[in-house]
N, C-alpha and C. Protein backbone atom coordinates (compact mmCIF):
# COMPACT_ATOMS: atom_id res chain seq x y z
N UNK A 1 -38.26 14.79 -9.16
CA UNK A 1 -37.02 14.90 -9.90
C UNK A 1 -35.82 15.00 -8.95
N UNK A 2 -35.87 15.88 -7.96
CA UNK A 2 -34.73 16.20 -7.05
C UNK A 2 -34.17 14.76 -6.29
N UNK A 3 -36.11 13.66 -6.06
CA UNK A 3 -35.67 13.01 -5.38
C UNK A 3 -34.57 11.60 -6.35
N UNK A 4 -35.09 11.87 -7.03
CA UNK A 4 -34.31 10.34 -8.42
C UNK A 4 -32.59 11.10 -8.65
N UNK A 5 -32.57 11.98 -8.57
CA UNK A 5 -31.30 12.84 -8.40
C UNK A 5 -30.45 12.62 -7.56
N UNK A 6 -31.36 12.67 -6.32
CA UNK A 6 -30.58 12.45 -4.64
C UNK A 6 -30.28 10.87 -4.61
N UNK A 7 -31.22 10.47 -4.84
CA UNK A 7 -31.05 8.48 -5.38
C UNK A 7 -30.20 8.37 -6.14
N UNK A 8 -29.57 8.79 -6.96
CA UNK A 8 -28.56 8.24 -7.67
C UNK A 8 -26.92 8.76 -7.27
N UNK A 9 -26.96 10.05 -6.81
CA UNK A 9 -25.99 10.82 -5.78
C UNK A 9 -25.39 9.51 -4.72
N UNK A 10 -26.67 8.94 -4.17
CA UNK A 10 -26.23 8.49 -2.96
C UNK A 10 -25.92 7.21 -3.48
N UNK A 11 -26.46 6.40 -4.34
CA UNK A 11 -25.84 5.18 -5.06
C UNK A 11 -24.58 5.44 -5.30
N UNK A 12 -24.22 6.38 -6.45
CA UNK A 12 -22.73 6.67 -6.85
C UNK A 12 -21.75 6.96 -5.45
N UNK A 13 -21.89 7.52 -4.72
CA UNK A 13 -21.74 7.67 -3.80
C UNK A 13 -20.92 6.16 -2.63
N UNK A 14 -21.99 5.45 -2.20
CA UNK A 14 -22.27 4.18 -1.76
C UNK A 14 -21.32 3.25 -2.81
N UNK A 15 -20.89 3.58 -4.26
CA UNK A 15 -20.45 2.31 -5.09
C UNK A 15 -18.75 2.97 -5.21
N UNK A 16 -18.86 4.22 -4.64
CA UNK A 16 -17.41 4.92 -5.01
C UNK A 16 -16.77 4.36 -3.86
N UNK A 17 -17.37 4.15 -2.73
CA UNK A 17 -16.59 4.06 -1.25
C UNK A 17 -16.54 2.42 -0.89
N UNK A 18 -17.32 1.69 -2.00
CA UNK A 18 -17.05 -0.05 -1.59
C UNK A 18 -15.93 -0.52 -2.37
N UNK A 19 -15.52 0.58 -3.69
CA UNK A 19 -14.50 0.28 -4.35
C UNK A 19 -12.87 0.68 -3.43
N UNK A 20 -13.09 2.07 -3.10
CA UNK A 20 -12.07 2.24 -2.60
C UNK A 20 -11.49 1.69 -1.20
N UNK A 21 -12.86 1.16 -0.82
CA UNK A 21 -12.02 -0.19 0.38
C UNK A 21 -11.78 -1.43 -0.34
N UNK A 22 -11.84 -1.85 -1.43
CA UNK A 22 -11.51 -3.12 -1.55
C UNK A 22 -10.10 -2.87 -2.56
N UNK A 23 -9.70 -1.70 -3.11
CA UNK A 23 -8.77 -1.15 -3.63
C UNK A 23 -7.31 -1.75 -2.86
N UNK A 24 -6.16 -2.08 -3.86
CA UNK A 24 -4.56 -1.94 -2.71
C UNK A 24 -4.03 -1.62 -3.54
N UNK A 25 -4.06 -0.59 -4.37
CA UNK A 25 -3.01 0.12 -5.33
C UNK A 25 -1.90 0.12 -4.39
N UNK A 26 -1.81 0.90 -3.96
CA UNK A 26 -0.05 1.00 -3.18
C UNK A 26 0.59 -0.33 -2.55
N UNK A 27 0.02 -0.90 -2.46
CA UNK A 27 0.15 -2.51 -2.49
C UNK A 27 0.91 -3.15 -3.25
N UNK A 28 -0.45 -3.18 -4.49
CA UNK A 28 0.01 -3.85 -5.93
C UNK A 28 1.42 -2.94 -6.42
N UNK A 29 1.13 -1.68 -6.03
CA UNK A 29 2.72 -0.85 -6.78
C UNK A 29 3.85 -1.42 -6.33
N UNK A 30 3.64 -1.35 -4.73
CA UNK A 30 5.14 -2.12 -4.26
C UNK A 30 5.03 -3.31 -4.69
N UNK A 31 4.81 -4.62 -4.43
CA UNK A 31 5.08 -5.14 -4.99
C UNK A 31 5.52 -5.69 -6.18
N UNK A 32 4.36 -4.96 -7.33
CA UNK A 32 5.22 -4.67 -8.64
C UNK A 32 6.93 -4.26 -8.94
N UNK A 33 7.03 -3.12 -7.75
CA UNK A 33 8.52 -2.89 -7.98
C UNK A 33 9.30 -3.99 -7.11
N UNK A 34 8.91 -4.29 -6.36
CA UNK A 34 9.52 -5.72 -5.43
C UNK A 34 9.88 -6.48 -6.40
N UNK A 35 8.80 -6.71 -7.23
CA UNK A 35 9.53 -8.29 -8.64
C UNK A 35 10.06 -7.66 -9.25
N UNK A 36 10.63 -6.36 -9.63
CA UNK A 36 11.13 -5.85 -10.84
C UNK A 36 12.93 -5.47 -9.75
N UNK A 37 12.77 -5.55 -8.45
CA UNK A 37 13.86 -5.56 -8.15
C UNK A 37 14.36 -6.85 -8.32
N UNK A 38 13.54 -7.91 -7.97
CA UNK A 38 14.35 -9.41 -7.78
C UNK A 38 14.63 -9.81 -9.23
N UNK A 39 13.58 -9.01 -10.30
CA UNK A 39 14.44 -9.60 -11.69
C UNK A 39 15.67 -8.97 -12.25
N UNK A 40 16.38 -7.64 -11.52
CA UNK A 40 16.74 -7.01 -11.95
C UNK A 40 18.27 -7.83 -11.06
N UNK A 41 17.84 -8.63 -9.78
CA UNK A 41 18.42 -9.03 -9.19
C UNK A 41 19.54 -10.61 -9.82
N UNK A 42 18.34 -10.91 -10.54
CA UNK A 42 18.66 -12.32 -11.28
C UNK A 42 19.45 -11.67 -12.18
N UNK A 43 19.28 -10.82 -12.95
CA UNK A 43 19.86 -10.36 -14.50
C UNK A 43 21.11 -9.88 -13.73
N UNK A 44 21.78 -9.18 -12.59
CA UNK A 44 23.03 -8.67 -12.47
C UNK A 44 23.92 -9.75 -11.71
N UNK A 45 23.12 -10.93 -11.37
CA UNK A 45 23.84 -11.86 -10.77
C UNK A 45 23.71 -11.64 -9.38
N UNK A 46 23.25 -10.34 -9.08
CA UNK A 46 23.21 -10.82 -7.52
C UNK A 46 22.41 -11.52 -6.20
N UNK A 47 21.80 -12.39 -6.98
CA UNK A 47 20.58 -13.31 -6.03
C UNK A 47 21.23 -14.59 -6.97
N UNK A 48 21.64 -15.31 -5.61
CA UNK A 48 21.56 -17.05 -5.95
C UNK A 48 20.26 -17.51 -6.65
N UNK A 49 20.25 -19.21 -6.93
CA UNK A 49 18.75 -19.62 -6.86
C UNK A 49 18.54 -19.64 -5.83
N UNK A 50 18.64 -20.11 -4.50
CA UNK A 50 18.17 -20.29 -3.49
C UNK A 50 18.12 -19.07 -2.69
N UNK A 51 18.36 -17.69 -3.11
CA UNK A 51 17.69 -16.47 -2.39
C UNK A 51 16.62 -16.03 -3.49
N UNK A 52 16.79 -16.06 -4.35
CA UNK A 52 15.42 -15.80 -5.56
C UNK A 52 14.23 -17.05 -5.50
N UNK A 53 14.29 -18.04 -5.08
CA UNK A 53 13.34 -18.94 -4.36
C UNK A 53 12.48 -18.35 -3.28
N UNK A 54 13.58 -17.90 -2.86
CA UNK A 54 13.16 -17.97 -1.23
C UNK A 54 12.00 -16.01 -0.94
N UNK A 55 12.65 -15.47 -1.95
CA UNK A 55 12.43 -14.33 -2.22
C UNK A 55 10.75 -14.19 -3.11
N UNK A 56 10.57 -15.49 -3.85
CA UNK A 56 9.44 -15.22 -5.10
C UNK A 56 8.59 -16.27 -4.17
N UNK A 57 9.06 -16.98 -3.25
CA UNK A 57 8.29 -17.89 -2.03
C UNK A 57 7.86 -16.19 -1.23
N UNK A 58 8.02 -15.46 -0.79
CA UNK A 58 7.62 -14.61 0.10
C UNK A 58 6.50 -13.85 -0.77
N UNK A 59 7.19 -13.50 -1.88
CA UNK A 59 6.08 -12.52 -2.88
C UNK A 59 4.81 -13.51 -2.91
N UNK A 60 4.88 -14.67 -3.36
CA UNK A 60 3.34 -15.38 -3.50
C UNK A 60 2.57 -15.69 -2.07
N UNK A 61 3.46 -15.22 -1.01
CA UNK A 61 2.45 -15.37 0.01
C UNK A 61 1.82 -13.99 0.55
N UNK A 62 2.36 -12.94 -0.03
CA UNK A 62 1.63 -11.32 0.40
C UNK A 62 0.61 -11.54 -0.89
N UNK A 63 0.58 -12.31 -2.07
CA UNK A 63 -0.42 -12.44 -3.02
C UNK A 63 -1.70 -13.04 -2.59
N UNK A 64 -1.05 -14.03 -1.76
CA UNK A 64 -1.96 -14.93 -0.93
C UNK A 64 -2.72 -14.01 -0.46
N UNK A 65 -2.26 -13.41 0.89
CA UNK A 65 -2.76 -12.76 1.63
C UNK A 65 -3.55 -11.53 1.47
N UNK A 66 -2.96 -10.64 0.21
CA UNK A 66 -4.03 -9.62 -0.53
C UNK A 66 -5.19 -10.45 -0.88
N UNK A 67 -5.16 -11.29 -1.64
CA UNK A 67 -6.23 -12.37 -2.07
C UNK A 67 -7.34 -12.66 -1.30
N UNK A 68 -6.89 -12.92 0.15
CA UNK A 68 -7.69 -13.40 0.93
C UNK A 68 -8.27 -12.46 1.71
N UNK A 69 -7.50 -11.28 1.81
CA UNK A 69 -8.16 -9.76 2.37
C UNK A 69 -8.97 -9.13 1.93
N UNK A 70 -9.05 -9.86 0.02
CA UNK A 70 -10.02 -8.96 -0.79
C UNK A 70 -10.99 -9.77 -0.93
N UNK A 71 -10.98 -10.77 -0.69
CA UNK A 71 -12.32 -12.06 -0.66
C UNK A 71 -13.17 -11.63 -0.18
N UNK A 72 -13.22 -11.06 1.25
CA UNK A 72 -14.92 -10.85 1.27
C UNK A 72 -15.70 -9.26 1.01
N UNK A 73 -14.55 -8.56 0.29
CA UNK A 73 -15.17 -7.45 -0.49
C UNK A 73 -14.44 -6.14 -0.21
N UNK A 74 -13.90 -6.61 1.03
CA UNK A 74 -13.29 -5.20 1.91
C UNK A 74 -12.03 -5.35 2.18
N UNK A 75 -11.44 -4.52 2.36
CA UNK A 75 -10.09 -4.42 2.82
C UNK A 75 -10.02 -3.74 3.79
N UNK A 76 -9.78 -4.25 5.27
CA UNK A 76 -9.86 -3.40 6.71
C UNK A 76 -8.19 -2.85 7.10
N UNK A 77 -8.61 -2.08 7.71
CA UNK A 77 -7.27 -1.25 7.96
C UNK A 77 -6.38 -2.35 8.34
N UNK A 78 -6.46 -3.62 9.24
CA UNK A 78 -5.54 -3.91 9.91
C UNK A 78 -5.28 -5.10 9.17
N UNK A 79 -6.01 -5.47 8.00
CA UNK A 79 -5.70 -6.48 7.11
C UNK A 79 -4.31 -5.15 5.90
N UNK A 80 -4.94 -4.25 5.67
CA UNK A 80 -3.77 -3.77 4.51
C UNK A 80 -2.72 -3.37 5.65
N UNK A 81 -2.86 -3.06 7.03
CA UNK A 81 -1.59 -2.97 7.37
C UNK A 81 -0.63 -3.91 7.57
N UNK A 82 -1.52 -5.14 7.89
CA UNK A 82 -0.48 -6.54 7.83
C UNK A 82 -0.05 -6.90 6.42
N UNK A 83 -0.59 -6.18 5.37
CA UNK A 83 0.35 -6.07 4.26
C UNK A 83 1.53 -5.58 3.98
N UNK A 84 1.25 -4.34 4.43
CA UNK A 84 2.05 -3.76 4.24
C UNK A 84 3.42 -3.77 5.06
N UNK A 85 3.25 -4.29 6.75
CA UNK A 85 4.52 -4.94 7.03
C UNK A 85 5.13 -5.92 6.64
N UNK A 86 4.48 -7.15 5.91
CA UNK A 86 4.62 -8.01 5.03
C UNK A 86 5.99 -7.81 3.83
N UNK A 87 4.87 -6.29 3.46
CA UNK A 87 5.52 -6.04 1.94
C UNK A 87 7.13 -5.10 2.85
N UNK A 88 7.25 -4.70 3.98
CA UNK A 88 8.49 -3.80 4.32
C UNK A 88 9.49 -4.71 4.97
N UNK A 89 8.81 -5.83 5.07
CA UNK A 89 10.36 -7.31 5.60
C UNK A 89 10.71 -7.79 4.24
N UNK A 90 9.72 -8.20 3.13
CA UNK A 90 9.81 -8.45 1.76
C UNK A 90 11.09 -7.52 1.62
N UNK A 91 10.93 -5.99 1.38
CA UNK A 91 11.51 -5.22 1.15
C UNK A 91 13.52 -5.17 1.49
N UNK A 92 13.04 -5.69 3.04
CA UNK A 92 14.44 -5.46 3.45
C UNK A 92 15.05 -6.86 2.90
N UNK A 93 14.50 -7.91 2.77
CA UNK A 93 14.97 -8.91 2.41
C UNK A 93 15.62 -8.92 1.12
N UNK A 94 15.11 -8.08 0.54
CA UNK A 94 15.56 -8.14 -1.10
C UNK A 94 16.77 -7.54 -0.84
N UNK A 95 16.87 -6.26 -0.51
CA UNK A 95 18.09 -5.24 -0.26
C UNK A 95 19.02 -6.43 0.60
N UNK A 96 18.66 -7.21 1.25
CA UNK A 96 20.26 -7.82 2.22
C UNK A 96 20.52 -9.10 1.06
N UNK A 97 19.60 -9.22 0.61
CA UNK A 97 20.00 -10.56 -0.15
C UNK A 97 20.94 -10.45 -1.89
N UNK A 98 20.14 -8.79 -1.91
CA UNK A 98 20.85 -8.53 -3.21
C UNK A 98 22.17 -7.97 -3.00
N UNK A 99 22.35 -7.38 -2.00
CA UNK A 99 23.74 -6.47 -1.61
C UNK A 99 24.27 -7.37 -0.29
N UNK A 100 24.51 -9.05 -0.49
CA UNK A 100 25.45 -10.00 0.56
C UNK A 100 26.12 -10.03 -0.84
N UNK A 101 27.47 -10.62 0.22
CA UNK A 101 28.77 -11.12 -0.97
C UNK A 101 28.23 -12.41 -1.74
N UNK A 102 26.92 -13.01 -1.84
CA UNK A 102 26.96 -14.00 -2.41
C UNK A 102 26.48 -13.52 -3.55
N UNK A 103 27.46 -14.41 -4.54
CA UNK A 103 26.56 -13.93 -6.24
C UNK A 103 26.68 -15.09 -6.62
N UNK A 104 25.74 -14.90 -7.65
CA UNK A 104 25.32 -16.31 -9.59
C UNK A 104 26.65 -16.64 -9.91
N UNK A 105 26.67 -18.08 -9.81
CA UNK A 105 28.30 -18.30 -10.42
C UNK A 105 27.92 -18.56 -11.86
């Protein structure tokens, strides 16, 4: 009995820790708020088309790249950290592009 006990401990165990490496919540969050800045960006006028292009061109390539980090099951430290500098140039890009003098005519 103890031992079918310890067997399933160590399964649950083993299935808790393959999830949480293949996990990028804080990932997916920023970015989530990343598009909710650039739409918020379109709606006040302050992103051209051609910085909201250029801006939803950057977001689908950190999609890319989560994508392809989570392909073979895992997510290694130095794959979510190249996300995450990814997602902090994303970041600044939005802020210079939404707060330049150029606006939506």
């Amino acid at each position: 009995m103890k031992r079918i006990i310890l067997m399933f401990l160590a399964v649950g165990f083993i299935s808790v820790q393959s999830i949480a490496q293949t996990t990028t919540r804080g990932i997916e969050k920023t970015q989530k708020l990343q598009q909710e800045k650039i739409k918020e960006g379109i709606k006040n006028g302050e992103l051209t088309r051609h910085e909201t292009r250029s801006l939803e061109k950057q977001q689908a390539h950190i999609q890319h790249d989560k994508k392809i980090a989570k392909k073979d099951g895992m997510v290694t430290k130095s794959e979510r950290k190249h996300l995450k500098s990814e997602q902090a140039r994303a970041g600044k890009n939005i802020f210079r592009k939404k707060h330049n003098d150029r606006t939506k005519m």
